[in-house]
N, C-alpha and C. Protein backbone atom coordinates (compact mmCIF):
# COMPACT_ATOMS: atom_id res chain seq x y z
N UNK A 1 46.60 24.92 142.16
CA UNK A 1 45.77 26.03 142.56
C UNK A 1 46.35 27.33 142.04
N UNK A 2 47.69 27.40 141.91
CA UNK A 2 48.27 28.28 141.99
C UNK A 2 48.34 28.91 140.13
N UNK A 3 48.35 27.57 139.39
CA UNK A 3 47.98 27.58 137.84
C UNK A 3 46.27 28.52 137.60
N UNK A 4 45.71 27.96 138.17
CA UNK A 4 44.18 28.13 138.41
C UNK A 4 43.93 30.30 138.52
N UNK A 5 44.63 30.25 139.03
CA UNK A 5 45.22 31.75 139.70
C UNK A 5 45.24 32.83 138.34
N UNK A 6 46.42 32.48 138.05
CA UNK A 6 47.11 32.84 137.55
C UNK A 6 46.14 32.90 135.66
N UNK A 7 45.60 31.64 135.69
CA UNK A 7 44.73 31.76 134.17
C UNK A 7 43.47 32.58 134.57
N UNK A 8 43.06 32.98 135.55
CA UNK A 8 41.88 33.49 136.26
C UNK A 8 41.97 35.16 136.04
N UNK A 9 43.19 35.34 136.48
CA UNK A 9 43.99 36.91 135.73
C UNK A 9 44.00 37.50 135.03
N UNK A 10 44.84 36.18 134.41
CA UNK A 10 44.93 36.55 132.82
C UNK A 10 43.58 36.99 132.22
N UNK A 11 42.75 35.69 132.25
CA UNK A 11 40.87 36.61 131.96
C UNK A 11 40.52 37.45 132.03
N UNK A 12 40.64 38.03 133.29
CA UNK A 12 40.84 39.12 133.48
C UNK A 12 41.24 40.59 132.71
N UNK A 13 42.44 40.13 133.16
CA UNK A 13 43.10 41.29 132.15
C UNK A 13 42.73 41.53 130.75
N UNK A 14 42.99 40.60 130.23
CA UNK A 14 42.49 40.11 128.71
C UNK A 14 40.71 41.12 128.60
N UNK A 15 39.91 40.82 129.36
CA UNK A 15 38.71 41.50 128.93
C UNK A 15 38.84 43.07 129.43
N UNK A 16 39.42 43.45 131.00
CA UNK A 16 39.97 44.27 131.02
C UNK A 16 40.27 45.39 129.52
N UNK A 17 41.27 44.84 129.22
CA UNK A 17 42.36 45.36 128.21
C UNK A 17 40.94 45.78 126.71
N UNK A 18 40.21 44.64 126.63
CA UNK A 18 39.34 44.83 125.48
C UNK A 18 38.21 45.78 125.83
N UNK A 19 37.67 46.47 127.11
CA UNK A 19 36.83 47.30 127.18
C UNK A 19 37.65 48.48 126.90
N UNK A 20 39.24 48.62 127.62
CA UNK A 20 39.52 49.98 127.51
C UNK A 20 40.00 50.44 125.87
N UNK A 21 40.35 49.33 124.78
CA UNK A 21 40.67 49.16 123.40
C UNK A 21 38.91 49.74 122.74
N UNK A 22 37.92 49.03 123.23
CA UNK A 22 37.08 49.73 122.96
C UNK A 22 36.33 51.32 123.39
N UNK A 23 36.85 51.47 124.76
CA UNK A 23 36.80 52.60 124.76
C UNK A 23 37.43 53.76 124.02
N UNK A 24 38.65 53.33 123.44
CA UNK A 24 38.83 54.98 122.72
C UNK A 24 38.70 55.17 121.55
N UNK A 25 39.12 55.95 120.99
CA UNK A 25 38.64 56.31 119.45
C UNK A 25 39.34 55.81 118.52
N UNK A 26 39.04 55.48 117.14
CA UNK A 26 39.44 54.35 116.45
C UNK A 26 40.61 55.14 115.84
N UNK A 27 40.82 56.38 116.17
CA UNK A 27 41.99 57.13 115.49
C UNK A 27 43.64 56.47 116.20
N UNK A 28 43.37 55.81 117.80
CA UNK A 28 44.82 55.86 118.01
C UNK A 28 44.73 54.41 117.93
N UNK A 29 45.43 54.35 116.84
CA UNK A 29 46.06 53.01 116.69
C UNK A 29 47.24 52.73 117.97
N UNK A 30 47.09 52.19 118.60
CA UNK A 30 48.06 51.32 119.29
C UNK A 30 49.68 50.66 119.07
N UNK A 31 50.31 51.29 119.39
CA UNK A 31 51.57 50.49 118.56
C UNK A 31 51.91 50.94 116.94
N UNK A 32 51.00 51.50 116.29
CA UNK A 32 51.30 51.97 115.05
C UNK A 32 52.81 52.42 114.86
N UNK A 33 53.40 53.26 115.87
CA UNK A 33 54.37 53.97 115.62
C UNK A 33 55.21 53.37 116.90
N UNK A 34 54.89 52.84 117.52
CA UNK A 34 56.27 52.13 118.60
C UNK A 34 56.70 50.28 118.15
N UNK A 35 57.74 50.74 117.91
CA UNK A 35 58.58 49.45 117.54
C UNK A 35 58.83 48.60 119.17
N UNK A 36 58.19 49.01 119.94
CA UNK A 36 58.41 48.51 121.28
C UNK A 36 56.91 47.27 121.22
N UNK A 37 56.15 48.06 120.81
CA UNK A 37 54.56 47.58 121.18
C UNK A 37 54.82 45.72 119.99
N UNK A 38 54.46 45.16 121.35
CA UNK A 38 53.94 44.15 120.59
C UNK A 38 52.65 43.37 120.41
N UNK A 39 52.00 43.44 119.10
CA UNK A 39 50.49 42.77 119.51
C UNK A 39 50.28 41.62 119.29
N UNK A 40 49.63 40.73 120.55
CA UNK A 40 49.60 38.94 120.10
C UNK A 40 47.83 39.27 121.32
N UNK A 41 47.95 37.42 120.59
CA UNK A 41 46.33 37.16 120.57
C UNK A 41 46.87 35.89 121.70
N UNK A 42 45.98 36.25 122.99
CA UNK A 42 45.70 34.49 123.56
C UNK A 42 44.43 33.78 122.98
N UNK A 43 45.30 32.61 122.88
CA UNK A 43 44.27 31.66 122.80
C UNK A 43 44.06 30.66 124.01
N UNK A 44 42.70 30.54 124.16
CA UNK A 44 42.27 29.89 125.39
C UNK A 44 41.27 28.55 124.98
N UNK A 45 41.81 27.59 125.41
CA UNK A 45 40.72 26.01 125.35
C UNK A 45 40.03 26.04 126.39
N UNK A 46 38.84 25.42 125.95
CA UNK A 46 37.59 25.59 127.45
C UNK A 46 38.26 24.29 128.24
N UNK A 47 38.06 24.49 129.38
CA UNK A 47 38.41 23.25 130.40
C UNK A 47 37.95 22.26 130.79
N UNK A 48 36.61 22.63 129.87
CA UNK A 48 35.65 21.02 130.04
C UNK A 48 36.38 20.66 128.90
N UNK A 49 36.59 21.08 128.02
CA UNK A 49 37.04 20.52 126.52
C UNK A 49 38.13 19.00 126.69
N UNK A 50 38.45 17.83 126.74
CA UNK A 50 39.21 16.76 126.57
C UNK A 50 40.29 17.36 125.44
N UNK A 51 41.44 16.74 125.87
CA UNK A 51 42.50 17.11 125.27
C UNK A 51 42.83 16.11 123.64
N UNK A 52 42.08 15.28 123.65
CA UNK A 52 41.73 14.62 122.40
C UNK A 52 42.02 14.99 121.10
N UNK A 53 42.38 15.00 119.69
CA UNK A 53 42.28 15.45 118.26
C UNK A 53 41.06 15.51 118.18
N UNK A 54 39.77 14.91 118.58
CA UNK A 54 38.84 15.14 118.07
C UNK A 54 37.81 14.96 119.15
N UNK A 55 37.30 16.27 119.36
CA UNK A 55 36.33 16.47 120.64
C UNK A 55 34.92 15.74 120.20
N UNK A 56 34.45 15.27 121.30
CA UNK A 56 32.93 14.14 121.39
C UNK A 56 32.07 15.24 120.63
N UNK A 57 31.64 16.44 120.19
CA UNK A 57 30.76 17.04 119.47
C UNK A 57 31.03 17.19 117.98
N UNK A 58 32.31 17.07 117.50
CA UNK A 58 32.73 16.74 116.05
C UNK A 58 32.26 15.64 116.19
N UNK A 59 33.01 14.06 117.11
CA UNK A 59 32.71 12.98 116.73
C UNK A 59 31.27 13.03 116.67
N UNK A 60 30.55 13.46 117.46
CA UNK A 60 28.98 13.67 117.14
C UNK A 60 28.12 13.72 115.65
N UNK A 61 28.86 14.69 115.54
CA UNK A 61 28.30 15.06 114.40
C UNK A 61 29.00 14.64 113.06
N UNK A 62 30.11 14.13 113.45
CA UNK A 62 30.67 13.46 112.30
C UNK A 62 29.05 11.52 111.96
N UNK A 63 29.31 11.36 113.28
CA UNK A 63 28.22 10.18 113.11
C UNK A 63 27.07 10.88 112.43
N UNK A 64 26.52 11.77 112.71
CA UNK A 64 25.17 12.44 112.55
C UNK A 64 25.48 12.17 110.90
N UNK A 65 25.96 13.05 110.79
CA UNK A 65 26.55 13.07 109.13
C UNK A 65 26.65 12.01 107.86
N UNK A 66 27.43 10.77 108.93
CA UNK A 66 26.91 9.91 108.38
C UNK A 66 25.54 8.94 108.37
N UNK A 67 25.00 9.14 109.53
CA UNK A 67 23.69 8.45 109.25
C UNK A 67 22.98 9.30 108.25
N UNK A 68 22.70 10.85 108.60
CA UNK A 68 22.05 11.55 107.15
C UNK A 68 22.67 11.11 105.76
N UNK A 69 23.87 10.89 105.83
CA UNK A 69 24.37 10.30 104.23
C UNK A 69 23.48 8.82 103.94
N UNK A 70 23.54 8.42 105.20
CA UNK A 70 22.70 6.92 104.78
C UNK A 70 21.46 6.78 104.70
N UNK A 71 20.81 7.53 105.67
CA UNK A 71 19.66 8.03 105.20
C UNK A 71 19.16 8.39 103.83
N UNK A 72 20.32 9.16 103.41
CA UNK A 72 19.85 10.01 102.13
C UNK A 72 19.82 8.76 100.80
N UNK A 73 21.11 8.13 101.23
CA UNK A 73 21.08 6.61 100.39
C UNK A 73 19.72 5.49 99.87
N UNK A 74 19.10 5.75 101.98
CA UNK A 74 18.45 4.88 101.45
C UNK A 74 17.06 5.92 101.16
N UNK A 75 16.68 6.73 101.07
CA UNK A 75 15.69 7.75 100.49
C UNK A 75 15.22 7.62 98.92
N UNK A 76 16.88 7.61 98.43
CA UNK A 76 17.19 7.12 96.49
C UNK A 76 17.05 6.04 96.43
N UNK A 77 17.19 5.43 97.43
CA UNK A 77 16.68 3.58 97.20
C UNK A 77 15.31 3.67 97.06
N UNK A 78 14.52 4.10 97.90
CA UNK A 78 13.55 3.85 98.21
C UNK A 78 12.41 4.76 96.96
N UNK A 79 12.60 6.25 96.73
CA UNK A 79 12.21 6.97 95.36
C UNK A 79 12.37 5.82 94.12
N UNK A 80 13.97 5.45 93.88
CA UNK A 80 14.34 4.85 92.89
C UNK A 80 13.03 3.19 92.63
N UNK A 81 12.81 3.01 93.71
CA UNK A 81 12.15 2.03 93.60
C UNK A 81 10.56 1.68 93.43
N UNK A 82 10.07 3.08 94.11
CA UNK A 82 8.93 3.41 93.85
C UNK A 82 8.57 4.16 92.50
N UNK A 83 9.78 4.84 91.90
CA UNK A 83 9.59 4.87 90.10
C UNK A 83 9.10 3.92 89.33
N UNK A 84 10.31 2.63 90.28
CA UNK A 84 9.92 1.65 88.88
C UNK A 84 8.62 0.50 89.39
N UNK A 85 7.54 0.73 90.36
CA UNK A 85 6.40 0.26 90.57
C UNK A 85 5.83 1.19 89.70
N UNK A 86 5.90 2.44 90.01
CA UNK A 86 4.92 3.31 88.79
C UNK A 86 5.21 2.60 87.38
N UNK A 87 6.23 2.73 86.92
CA UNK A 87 6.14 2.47 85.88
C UNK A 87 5.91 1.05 85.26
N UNK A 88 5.60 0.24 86.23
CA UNK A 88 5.02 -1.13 85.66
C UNK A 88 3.67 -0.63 85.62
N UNK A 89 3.46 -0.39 86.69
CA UNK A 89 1.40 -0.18 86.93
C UNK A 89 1.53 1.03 85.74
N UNK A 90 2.27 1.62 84.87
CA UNK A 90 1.79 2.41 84.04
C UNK A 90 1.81 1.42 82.70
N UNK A 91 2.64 0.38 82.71
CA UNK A 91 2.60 -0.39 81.48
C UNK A 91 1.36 -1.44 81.98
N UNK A 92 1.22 -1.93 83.09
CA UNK A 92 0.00 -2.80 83.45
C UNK A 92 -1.10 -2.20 83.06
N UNK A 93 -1.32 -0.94 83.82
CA UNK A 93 -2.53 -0.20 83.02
C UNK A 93 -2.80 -0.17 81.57
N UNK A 94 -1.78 0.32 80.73
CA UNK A 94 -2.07 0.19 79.70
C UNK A 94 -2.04 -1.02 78.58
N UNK A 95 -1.54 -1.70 78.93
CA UNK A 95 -1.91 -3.57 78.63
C UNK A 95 -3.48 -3.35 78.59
N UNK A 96 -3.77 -3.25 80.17
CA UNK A 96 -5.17 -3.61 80.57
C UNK A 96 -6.43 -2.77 79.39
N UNK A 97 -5.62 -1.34 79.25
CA UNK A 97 -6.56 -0.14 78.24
C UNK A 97 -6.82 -1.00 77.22
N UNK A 98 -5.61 -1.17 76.46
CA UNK A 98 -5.52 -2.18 74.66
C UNK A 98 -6.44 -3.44 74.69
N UNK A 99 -5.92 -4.19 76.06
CA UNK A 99 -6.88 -5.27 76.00
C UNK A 99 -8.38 -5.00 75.78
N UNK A 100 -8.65 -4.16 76.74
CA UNK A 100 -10.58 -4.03 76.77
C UNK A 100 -10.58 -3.24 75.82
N UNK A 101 -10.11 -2.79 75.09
CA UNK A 101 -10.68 -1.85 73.94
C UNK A 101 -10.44 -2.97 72.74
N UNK A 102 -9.68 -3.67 72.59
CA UNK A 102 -9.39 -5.13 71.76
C UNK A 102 -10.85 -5.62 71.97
N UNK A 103 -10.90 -6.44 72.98
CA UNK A 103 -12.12 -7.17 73.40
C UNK A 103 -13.48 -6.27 73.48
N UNK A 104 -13.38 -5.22 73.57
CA UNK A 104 -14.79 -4.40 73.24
C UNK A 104 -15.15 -4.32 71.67
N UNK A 105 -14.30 -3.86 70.73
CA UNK A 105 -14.09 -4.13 69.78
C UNK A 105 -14.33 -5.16 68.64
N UNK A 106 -14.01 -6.58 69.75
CA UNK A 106 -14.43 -7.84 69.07
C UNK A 106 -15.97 -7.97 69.59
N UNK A 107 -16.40 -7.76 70.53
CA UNK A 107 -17.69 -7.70 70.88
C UNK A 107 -18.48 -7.06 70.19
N UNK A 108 -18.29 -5.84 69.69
CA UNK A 108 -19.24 -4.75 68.94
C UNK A 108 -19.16 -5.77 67.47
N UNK A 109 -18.23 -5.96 67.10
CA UNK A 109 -18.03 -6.95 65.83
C UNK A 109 -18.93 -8.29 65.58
N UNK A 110 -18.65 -8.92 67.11
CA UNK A 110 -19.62 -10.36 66.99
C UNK A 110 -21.48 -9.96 66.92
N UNK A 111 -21.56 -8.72 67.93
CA UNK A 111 -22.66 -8.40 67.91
C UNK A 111 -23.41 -8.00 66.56
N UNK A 112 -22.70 -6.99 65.83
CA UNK A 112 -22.56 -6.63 65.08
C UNK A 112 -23.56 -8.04 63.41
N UNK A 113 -22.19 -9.16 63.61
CA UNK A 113 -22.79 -10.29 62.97
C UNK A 113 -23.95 -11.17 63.41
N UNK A 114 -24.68 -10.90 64.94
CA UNK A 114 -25.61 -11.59 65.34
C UNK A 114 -27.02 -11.04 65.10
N UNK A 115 -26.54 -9.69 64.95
CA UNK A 115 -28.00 -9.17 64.78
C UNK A 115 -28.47 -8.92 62.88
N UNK A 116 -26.56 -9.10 62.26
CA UNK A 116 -27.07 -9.36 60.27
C UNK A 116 -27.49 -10.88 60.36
N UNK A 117 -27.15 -12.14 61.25
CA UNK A 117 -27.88 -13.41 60.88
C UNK A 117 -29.12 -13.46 61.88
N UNK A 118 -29.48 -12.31 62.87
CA UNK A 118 -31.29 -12.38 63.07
C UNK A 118 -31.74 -11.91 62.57
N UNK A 119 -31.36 -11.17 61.59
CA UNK A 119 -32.45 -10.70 60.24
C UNK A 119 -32.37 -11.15 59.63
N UNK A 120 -31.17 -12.16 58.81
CA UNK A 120 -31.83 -13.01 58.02
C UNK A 120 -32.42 -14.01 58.56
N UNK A 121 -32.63 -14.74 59.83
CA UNK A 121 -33.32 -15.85 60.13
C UNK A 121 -34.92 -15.58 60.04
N UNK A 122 -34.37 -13.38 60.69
CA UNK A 122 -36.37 -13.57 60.51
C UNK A 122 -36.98 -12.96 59.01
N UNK A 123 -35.74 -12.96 58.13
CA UNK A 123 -36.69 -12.93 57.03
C UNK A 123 -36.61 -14.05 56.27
N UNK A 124 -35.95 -15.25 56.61
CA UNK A 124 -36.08 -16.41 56.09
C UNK A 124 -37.55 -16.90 56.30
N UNK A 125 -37.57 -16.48 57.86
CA UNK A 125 -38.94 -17.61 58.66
C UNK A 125 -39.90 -16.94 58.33
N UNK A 126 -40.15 -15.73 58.00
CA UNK A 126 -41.52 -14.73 57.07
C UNK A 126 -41.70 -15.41 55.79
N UNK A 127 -40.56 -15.64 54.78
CA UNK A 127 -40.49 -16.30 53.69
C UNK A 127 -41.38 -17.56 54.28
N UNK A 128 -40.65 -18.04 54.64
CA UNK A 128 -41.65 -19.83 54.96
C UNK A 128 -42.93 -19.80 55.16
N UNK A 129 -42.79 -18.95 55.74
CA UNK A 129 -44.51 -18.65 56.75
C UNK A 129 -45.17 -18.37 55.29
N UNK A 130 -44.68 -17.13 54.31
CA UNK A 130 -45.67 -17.17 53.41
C UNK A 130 -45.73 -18.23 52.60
N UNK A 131 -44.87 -19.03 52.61
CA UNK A 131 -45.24 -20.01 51.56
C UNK A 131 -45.66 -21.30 52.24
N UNK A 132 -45.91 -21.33 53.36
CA UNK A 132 -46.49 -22.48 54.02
C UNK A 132 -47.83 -21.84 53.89
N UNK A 133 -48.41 -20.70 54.28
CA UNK A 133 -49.77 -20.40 54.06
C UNK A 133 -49.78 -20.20 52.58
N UNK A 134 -49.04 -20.20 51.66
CA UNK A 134 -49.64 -20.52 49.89
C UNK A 134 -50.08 -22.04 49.66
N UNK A 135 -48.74 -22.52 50.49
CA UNK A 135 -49.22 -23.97 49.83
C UNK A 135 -50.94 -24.69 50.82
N UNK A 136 -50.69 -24.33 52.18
CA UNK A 136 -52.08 -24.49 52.88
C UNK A 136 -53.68 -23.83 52.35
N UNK A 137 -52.97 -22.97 51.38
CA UNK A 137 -54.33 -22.49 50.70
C UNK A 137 -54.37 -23.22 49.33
N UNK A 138 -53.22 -23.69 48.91
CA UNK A 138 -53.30 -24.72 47.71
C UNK A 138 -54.12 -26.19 47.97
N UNK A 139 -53.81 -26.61 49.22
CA UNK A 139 -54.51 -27.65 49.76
C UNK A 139 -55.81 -27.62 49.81
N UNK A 140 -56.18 -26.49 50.04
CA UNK A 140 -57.76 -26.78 50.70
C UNK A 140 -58.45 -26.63 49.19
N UNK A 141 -59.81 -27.79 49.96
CA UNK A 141 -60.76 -28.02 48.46
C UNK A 141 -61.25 -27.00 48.15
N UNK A 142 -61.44 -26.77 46.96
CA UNK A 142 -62.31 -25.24 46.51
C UNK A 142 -63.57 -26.02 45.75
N UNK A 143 -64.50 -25.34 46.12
CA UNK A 143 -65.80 -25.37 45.33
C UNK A 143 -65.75 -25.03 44.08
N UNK A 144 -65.67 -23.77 43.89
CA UNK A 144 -65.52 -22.98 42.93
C UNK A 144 -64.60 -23.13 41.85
N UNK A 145 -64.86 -23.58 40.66
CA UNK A 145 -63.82 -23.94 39.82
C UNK A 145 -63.30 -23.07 39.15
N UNK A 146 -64.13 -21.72 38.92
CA UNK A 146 -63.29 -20.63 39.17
C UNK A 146 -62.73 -20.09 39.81
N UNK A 147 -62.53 -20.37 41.10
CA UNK A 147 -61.46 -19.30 41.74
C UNK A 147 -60.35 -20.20 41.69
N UNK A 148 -60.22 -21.27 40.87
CA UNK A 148 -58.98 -22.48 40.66
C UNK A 148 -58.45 -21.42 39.31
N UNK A 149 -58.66 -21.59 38.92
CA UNK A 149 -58.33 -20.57 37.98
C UNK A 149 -57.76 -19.04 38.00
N UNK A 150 -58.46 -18.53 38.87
CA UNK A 150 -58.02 -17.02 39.52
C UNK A 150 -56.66 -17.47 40.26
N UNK A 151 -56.93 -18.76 40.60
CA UNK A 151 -55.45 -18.43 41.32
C UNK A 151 -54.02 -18.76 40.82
N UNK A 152 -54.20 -19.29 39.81
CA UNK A 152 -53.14 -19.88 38.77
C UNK A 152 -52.47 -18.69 38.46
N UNK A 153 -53.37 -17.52 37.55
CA UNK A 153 -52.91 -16.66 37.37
C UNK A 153 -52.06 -16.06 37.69
């Protein structure tokens, strides 16, 4: 109790001492010129504080620290990995571009040859046609023994 006292004082005094240091003017230095005056600093630990090397709010935040480091780890895992999906679906995509423009390509081409052999089929089958109606007019009997003649010509 008697410890308790005595650091209770000291507080005291100590803030004491720092209102009247702030009260005067910054001209009188204190001790400047007396070899008597001595100036020291208390230092005071809070009393909740554990006497420990390393108080529970460092260790705190020392953990904190490291989960954000691991966090951050797995963040670059996770970016790093979603790069390289882009960049397949950017080579998949473009596979896919070459292909259909390949295969459109061959299409315009085949088409291309289906519609030069339906013109010749339909000017083959015009050809026939006229010469199936020459020769069907060659067939038929003619009266006229001149127009056998007109048509030789």
């Amino acid at each position: 109790m008697e410890t308790e006292e005595i650091y209770m004082n000291q507080v005291k005094m100590q803030a004491a001492a720092f209102k009247d240091k702030k009260r005067r003017s910054p001209d009188n230095k204190e001790g400047a010129d007396d070899p008597a005056y001595e100036n020291f600093t208390l230092t005071f630990r809070n009393r909740d504080q554990p006497k420990g090397s390393h108080s529970p709010a460092k260790n705190k935040d020392s953990e904190m620290s490291q989960e954000l480091l691991n966090l951050k780890g797995e963040l670059q895992n996770v970016s790093l990995s979603a790069q390289g999906c882009l960049e397949l679906q950017k080579e998949a995509w473009s596979t896919l571009n070459q292909s259909t423009r390949m295969a459109v390509q061959g299409i315009n081409t085949l088409k291309n040859k289906v519609q030069e052999q339906s013109q010749k089929l339909l000017r083959a089958i015009s050809e026939t046609r006229a010469k199936l109606d020459e020769i069907e007019l060659l067939k038929m009997p003619n009266p006229n023994p001149s127009s056998k003649s007109m048509r030789r010509r």
